[in-house]
C-alpha atoms as a PDB file:
ATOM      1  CA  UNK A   1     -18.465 -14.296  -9.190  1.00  0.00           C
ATOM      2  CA  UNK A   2     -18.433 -11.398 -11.731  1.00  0.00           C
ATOM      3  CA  UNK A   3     -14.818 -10.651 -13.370  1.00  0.00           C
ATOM      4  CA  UNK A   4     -13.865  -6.524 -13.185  1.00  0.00           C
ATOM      5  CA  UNK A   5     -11.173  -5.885 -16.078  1.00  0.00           C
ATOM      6  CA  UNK A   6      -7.387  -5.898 -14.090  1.00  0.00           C
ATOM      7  CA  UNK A   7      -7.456  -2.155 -15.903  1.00  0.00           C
ATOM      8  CA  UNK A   8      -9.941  -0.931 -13.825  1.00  0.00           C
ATOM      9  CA  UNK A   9      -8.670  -2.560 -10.552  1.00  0.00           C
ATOM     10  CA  UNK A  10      -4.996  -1.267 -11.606  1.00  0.00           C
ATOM     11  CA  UNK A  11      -6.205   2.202 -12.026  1.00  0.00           C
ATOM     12  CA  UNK A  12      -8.172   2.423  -8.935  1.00  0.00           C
ATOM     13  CA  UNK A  13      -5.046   0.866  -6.850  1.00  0.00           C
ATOM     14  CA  UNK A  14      -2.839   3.743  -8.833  1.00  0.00           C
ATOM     15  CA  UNK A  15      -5.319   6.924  -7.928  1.00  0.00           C
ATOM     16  CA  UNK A  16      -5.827   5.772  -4.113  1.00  0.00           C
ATOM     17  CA  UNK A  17      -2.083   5.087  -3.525  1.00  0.00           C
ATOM     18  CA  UNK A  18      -2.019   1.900  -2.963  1.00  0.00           C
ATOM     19  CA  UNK A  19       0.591  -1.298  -4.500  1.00  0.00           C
ATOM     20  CA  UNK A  20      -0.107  -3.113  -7.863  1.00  0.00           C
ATOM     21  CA  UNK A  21       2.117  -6.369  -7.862  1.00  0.00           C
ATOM     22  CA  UNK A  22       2.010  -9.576  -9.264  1.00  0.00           C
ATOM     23  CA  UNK A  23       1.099 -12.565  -7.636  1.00  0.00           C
ATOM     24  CA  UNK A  24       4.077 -14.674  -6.808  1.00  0.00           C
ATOM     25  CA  UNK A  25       1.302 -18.143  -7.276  1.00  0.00           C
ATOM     26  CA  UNK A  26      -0.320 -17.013 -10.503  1.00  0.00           C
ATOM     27  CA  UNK A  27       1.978 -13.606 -12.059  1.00  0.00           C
ATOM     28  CA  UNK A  28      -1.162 -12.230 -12.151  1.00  0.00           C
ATOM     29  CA  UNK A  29      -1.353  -8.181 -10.881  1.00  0.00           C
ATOM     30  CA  UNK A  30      -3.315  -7.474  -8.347  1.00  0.00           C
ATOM     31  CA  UNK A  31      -4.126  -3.829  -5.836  1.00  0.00           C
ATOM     32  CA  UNK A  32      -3.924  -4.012  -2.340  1.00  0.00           C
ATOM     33  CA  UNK A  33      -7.694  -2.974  -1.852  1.00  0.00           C
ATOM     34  CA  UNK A  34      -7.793  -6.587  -3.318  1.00  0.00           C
ATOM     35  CA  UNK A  35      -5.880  -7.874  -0.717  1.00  0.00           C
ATOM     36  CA  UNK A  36      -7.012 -10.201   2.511  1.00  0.00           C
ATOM     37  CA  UNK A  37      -5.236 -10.324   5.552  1.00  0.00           C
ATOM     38  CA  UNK A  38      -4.691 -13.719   5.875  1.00  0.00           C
ATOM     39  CA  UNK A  39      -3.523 -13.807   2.386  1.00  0.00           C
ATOM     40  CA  UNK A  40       0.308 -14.562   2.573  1.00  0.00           C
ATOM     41  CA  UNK A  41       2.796 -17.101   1.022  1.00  0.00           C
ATOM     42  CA  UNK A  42       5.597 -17.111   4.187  1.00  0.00           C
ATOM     43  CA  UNK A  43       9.126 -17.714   2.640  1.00  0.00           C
ATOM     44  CA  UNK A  44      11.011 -17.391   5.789  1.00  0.00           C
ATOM     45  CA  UNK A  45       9.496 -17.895   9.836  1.00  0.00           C
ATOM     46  CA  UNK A  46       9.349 -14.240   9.740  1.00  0.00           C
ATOM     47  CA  UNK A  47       8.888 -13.341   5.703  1.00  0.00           C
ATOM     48  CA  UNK A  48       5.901 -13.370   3.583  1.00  0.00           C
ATOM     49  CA  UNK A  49       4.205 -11.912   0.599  1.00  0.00           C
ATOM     50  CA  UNK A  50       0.929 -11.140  -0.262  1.00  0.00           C
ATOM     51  CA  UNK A  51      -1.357 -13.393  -2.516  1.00  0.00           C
ATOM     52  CA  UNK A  52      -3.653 -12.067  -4.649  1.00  0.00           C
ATOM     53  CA  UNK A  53      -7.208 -13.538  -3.489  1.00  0.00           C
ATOM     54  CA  UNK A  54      -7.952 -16.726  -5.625  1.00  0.00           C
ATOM     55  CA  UNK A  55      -4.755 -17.844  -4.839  1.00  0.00           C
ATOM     56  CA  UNK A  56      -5.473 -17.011  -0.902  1.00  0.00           C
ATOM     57  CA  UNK A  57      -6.226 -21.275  -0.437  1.00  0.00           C
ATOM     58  CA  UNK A  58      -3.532 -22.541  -2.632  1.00  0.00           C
ATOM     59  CA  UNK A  59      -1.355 -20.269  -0.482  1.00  0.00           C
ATOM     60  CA  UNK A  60      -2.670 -21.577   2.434  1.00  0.00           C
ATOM     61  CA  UNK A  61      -1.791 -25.315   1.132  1.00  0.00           C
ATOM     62  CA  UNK A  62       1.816 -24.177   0.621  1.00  0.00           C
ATOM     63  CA  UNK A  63       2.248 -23.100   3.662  1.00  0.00           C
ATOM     64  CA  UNK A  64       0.971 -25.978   5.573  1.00  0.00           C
ATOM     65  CA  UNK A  65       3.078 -28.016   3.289  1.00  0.00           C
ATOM     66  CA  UNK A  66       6.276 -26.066   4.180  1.00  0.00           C
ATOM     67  CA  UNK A  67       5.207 -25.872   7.825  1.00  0.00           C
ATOM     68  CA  UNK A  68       5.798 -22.654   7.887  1.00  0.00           C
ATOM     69  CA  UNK A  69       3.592 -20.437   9.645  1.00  0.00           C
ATOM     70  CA  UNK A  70       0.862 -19.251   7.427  1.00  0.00           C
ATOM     71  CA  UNK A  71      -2.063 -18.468   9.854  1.00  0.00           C
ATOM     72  CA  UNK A  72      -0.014 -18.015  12.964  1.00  0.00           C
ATOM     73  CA  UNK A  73      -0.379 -14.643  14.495  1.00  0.00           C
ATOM     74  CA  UNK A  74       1.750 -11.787  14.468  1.00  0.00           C
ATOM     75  CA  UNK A  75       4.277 -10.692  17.717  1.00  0.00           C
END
């Protein structure tokens, strides 16, 4: 897959308004036009945060290994 520079993607996230944060798996920054919905490290039943996407399936792992609800749908 071809690698965009994190300065581009940062400054596109900044002008449209969206978040910038760091990964929680891999610290590294990433825009929610990035983001997939699916995407989520749950902390808590009810809590989660978003992944950035090539940490979507080690996310995914964690989750299942917690059994905590990682693809279970929202109510």
């Amino acid at each position: 897959m071809f690698y965009q520079p994190r300065l581009l993607h940062r400054i596109y996230a900044w002008t449209r308004g969206r978040f910038w944060i760091p990964c929680p798996i891999c610290k590294r920054g990433f825009g929610e036009h990035e983001w997939n919905d699916g995407h989520e490290l749950w902390l808590t039943e009810r809590d989660s945060v978003a992944v950035c996407p090539h940490c979507g399936d080690r996310a995914a792992e964690m989750n299942s290994e917690s059994g905590l609800p990682g693809d279970a749908p929202f109510v």
